[in-house]
N, C-alpha and C. Protein backbone atom coordinates (compact mmCIF):
# COMPACT_ATOMS: atom_id res chain seq x y z
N UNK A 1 -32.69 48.65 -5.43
CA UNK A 1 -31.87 47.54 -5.87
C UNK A 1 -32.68 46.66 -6.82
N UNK A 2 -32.36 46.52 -7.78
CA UNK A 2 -32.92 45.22 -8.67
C UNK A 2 -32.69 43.74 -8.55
N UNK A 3 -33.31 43.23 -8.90
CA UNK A 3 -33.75 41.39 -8.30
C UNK A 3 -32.26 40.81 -9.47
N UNK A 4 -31.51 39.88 -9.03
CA UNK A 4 -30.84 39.28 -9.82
C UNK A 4 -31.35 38.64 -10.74
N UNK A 5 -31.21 38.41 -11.89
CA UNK A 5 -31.47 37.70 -13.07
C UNK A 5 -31.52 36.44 -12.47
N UNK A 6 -32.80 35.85 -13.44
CA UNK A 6 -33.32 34.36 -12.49
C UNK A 6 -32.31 33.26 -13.17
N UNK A 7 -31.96 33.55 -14.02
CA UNK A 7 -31.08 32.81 -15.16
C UNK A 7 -29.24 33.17 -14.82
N UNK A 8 -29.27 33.73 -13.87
CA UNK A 8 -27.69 33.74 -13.60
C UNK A 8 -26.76 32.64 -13.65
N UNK A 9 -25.85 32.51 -14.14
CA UNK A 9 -24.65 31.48 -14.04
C UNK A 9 -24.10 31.43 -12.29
N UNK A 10 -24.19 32.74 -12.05
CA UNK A 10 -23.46 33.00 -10.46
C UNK A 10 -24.09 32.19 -9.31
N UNK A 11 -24.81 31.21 -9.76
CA UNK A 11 -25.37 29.98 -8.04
C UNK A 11 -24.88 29.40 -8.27
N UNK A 12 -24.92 29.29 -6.87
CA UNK A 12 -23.49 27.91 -6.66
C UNK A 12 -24.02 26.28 -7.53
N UNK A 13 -25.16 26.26 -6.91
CA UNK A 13 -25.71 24.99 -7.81
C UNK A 13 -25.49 24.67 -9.49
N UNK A 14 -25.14 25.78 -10.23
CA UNK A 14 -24.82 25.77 -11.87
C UNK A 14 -22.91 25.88 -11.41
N UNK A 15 -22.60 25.59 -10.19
CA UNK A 15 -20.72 25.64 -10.55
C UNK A 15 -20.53 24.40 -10.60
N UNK A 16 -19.64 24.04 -11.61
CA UNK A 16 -18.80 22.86 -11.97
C UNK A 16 -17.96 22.60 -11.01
N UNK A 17 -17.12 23.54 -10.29
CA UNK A 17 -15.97 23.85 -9.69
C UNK A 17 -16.33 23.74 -8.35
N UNK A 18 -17.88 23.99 -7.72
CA UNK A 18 -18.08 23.35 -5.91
C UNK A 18 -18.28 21.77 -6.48
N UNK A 19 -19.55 21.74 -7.63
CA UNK A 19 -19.55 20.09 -7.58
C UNK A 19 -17.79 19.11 -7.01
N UNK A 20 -17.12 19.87 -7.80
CA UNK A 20 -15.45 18.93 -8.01
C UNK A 20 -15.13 18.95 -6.62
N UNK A 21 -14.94 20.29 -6.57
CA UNK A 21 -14.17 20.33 -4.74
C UNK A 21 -15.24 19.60 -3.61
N UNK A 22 -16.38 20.01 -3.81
CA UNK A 22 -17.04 19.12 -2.73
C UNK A 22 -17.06 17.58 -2.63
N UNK A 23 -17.54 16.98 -3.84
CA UNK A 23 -16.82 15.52 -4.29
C UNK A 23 -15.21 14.84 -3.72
N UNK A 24 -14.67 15.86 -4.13
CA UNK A 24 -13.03 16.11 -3.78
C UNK A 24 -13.27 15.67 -2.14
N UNK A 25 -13.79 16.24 -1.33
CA UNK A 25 -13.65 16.36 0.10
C UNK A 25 -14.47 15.58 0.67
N UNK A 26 -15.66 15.03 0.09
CA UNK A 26 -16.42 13.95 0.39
C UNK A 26 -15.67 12.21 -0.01
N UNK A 27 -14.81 12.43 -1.09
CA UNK A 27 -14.13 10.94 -1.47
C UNK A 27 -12.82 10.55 0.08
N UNK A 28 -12.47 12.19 0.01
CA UNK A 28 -11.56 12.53 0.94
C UNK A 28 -11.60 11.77 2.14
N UNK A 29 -12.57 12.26 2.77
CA UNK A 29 -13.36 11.56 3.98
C UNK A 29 -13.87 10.09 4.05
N UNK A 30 -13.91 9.52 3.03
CA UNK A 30 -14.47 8.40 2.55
C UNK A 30 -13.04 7.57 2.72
N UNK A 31 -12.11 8.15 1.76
CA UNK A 31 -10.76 7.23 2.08
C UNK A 31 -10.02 7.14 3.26
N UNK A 32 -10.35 8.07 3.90
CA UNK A 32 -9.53 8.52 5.65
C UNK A 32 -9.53 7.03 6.18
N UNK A 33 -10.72 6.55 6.86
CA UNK A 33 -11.12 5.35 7.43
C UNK A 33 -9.79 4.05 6.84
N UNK A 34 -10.31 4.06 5.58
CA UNK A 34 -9.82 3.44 5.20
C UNK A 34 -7.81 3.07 5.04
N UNK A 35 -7.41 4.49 4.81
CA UNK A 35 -6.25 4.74 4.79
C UNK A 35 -5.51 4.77 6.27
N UNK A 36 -6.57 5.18 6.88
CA UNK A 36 -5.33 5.01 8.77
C UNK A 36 -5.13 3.44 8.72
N UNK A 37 -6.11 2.58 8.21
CA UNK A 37 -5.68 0.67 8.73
C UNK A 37 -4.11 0.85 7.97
N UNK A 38 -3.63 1.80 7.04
CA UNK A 38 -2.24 1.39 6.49
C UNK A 38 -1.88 2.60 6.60
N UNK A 39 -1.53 3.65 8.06
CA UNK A 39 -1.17 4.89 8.55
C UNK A 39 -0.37 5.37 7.19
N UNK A 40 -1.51 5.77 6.32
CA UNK A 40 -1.12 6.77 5.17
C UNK A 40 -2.28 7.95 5.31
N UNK A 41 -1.66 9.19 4.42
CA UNK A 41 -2.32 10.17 4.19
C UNK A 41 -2.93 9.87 2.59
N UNK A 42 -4.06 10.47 2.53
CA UNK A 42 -4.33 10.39 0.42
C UNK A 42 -3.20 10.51 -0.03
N UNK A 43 -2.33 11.43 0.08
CA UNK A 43 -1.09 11.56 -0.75
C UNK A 43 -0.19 10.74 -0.78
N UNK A 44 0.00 10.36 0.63
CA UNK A 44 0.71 9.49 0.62
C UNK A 44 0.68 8.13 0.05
N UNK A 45 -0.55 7.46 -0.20
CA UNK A 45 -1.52 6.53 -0.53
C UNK A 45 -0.91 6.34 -2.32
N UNK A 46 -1.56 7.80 -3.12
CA UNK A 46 -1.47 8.12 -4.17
C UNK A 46 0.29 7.86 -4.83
N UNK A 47 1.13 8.28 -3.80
CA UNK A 47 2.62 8.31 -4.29
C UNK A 47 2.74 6.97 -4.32
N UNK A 48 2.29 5.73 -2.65
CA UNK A 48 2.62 4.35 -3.08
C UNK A 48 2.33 3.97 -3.85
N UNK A 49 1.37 4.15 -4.79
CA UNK A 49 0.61 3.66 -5.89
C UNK A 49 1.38 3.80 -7.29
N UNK A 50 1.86 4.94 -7.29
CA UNK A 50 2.89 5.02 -8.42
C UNK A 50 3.87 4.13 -8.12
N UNK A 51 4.46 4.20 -7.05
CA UNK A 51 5.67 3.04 -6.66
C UNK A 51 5.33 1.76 -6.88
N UNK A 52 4.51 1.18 -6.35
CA UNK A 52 4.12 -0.20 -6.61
C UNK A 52 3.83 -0.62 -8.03
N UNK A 53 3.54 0.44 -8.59
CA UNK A 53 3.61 0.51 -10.23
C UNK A 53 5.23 0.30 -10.92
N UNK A 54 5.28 1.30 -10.09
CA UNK A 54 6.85 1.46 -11.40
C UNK A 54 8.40 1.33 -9.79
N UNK A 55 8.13 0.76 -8.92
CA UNK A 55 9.29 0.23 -7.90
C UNK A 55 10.02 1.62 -8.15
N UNK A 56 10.46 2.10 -8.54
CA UNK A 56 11.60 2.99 -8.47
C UNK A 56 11.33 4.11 -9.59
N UNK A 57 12.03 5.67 -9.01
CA UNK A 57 11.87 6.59 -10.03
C UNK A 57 12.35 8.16 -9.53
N UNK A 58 12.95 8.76 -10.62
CA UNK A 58 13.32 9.87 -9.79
C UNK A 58 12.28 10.86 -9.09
N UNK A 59 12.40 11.84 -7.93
CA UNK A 59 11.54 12.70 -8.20
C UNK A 59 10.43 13.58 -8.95
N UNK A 60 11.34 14.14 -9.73
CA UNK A 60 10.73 14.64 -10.64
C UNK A 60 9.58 14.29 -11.34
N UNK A 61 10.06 12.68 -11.92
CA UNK A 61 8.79 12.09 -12.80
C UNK A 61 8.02 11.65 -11.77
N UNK A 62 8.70 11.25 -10.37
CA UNK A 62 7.16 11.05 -9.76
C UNK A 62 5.64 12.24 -9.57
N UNK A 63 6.90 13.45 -9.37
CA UNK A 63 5.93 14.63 -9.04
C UNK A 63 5.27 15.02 -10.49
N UNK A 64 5.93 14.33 -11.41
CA UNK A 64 4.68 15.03 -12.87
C UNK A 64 3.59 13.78 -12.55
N UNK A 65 3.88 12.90 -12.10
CA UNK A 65 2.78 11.59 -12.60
C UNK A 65 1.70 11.96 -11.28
N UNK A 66 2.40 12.56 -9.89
CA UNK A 66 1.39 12.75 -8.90
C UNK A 66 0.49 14.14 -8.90
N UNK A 67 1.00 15.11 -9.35
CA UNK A 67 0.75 16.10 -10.05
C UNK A 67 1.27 16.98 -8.96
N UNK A 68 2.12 16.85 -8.26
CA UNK A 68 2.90 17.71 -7.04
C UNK A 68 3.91 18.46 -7.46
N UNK A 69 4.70 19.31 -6.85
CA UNK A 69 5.75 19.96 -6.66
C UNK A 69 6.81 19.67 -6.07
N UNK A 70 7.74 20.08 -6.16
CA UNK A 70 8.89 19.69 -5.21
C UNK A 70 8.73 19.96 -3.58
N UNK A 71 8.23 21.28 -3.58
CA UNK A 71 7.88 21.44 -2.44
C UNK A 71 6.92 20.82 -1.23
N UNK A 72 6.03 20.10 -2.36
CA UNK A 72 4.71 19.39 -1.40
C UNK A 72 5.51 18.32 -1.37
N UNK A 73 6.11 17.32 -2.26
CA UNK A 73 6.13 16.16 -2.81
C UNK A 73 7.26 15.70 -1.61
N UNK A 74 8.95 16.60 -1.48
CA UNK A 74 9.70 16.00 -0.64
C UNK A 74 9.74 15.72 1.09
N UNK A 75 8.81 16.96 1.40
CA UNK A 75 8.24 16.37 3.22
C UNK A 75 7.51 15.18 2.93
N UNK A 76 6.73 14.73 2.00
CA UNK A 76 5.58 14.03 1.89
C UNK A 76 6.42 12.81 1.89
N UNK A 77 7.11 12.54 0.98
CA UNK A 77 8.18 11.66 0.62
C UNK A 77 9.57 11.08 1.77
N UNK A 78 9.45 12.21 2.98
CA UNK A 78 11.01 11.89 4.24
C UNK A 78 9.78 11.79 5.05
N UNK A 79 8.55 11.63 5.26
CA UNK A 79 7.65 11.05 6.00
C UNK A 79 7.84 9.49 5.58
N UNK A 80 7.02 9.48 4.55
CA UNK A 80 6.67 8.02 4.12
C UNK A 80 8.64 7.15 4.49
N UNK A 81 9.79 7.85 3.88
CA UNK A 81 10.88 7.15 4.60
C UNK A 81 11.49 7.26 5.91
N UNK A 82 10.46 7.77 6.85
CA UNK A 82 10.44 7.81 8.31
C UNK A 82 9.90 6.42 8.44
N UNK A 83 8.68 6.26 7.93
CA UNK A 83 7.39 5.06 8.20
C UNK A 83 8.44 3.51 7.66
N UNK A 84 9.14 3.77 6.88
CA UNK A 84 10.09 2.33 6.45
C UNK A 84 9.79 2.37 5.40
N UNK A 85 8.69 2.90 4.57
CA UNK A 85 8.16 2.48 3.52
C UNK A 85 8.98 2.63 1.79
N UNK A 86 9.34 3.48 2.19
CA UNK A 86 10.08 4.32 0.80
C UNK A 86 12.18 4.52 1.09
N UNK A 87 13.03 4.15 0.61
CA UNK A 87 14.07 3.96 0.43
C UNK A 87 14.96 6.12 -0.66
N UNK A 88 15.15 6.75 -0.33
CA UNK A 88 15.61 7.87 -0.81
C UNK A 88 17.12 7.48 -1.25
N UNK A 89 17.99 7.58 -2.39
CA UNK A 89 19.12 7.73 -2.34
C UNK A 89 19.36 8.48 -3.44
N UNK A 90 21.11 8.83 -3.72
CA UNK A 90 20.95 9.95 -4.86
C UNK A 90 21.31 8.22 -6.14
N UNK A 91 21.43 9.54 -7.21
CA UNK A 91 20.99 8.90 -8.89
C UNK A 91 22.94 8.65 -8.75
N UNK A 92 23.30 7.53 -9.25
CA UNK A 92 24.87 6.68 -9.49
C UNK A 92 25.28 7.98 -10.44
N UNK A 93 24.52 7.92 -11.89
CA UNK A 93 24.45 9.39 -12.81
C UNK A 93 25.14 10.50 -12.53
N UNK A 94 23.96 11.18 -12.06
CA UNK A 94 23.77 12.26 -11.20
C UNK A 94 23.79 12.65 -9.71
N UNK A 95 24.12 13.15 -9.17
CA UNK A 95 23.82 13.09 -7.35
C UNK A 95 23.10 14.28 -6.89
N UNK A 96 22.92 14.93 -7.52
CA UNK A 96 21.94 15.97 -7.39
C UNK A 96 20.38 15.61 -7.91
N UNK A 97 20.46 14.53 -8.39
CA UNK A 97 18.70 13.51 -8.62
C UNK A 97 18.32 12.65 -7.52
N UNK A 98 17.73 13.35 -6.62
CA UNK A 98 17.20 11.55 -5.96
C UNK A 98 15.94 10.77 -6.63
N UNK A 99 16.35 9.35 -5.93
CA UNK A 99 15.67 8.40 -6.60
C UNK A 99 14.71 7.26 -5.33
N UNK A 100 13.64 7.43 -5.60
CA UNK A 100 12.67 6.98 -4.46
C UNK A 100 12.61 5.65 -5.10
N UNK A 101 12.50 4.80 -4.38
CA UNK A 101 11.97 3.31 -4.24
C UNK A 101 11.52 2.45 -3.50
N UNK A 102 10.58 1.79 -3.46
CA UNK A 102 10.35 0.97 -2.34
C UNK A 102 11.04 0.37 -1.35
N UNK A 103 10.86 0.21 -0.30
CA UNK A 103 11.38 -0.64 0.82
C UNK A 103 10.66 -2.28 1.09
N UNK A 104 11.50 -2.99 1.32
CA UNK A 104 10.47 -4.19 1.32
C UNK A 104 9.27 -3.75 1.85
N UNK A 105 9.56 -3.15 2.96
CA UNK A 105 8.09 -2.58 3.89
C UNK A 105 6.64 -2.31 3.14
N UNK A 106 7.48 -1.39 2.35
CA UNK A 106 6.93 -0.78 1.07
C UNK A 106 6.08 -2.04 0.55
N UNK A 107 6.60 -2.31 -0.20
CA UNK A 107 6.03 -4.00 -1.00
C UNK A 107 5.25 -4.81 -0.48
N UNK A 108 5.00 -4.67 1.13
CA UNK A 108 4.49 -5.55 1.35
C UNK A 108 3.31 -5.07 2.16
N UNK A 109 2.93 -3.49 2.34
CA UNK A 109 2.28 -2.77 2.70
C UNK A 109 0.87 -2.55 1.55
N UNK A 110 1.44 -3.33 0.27
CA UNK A 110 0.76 -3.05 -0.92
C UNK A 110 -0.93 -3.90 -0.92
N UNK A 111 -0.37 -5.63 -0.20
CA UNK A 111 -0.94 -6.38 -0.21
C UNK A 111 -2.39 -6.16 0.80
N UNK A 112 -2.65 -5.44 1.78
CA UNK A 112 -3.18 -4.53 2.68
C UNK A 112 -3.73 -3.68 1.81
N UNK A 113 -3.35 -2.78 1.24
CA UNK A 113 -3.82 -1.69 0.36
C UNK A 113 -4.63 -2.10 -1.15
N UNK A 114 -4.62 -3.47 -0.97
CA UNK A 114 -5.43 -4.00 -2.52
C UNK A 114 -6.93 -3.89 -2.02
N UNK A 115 -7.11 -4.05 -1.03
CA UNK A 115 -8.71 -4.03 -0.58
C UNK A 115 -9.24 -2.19 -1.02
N UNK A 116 -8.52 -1.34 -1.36
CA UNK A 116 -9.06 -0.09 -0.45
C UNK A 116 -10.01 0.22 -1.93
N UNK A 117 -9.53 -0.33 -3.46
CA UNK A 117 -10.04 0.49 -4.36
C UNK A 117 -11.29 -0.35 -4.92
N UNK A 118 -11.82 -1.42 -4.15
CA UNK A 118 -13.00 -2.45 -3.91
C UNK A 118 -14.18 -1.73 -2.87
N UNK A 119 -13.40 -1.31 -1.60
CA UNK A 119 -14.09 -0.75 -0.76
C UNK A 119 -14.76 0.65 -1.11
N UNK A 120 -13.87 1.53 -2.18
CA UNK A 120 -14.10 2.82 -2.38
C UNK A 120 -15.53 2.85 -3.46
N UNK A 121 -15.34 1.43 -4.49
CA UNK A 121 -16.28 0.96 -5.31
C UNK A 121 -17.82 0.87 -4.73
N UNK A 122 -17.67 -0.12 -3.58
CA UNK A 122 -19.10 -0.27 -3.10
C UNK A 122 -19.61 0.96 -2.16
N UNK A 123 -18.80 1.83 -1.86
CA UNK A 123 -19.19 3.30 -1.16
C UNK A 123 -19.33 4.21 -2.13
N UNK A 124 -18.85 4.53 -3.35
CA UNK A 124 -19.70 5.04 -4.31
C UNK A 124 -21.23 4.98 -4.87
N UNK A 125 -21.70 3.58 -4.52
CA UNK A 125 -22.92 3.50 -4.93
C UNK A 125 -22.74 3.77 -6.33
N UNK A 126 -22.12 3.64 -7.52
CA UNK A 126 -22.25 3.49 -8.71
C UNK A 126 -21.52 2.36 -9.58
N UNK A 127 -21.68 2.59 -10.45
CA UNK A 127 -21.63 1.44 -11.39
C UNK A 127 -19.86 1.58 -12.04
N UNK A 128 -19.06 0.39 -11.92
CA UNK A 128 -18.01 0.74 -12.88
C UNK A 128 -18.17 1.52 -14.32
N UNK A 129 -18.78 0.91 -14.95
CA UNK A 129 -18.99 1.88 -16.24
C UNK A 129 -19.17 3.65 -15.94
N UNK A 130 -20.13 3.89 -15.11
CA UNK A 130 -20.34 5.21 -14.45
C UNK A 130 -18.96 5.84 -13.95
N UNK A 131 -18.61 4.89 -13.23
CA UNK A 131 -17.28 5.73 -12.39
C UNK A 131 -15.78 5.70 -13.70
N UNK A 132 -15.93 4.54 -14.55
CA UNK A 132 -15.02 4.60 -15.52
C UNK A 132 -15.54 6.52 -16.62
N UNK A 133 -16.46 6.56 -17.24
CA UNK A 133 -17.15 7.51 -17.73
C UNK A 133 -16.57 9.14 -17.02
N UNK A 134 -16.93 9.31 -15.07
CA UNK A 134 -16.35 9.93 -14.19
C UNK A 134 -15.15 10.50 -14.78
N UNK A 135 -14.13 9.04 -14.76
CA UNK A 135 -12.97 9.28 -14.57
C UNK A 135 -12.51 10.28 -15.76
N UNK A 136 -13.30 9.31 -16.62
CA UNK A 136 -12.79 9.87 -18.31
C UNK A 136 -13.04 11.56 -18.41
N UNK A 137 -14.15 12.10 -17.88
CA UNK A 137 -14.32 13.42 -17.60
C UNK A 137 -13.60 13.97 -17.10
N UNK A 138 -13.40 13.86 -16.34
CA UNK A 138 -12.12 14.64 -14.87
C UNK A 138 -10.71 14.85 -15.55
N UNK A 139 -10.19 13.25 -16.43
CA UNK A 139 -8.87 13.38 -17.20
C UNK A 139 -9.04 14.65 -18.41
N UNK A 140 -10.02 14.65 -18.72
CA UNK A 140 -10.24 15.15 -19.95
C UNK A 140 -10.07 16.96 -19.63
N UNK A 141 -11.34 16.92 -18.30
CA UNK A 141 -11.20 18.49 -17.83
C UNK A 141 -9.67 18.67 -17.44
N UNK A 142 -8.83 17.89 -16.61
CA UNK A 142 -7.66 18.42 -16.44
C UNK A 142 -6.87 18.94 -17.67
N UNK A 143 -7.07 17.81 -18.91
CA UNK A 143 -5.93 17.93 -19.94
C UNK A 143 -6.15 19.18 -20.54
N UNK A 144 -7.48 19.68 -20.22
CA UNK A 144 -8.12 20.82 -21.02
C UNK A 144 -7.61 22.17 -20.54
N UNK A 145 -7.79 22.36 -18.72
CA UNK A 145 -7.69 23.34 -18.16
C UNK A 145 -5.91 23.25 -17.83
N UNK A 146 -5.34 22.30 -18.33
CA UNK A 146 -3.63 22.46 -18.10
C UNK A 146 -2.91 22.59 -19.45
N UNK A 147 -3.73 23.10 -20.01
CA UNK A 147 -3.14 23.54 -21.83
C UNK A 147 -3.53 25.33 -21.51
């Protein structure tokens, strides 16, 4: 058998792709704590966030802006309107569109949830500029690898 090339791409340490996922599952864990004080999941977390942004919106554009499917997106979504939080009804339009929106619950669950992206700051151990820079990478690799 011959010795692998010392210069291989194939260790894990030269993958782009464990760095992300492991990061991925370490932020993961990092937000848990934080996210049970307002009994959400990340996802769930991530969808209020669009809502509190934009109060109301059909499916669809929520699942392009969260980057979900229909399939992940609507259990995820008759949870959160189990919890009070989120309001489901169909589109006046259309009735085959539903249209998610906040619940007061919703709205006021937000005020609780302003601490979490302060807390996530000083558990990074880095610098806004750094984590702004981060971000700009990550958008950039997505826009790249979804063309």
């Amino acid at each position: 058998m011959t010795k692998a090339k010392q210069s291989s791409n194939l260790t894990l340490d030269k993958q782009i792709c464990f760095s992300l996922y492991s990061a991925s599952n370490a932020m993961g864990r990092a937000y848990r704590p934080l996210l049970k004080k307002l009994d959400l999941t990340y996802l769930q977390y991530i969808v209020m966030m669009v809502l509190w942004q934009h109060s109301s919106m059909n499916v669809k554009e929520l699942g392009g802006k969260v980057h979900l499917d229909s399939g992940t997106l609507t259990p995820l979504l008759k949870r959160l309107e189990a919890k009070g939080l989120i309001i489901r009804s169909r589109s006046q339009e259309d009735e085959r569109v539903r249209i998610i929106s906040l619940s007061d619950e919703g709205r006021d669950i937000r005020q609780q949830a302003e601490q979490v992206p302060n807390e996530m700051l000083c558990r990074s151990k880095m610098t806004v500029d750094e984590l702004i820079k981060l971000k700009q990478g990550c958008d950039l690799l997505l826009a790249n690898l979804n063309n």
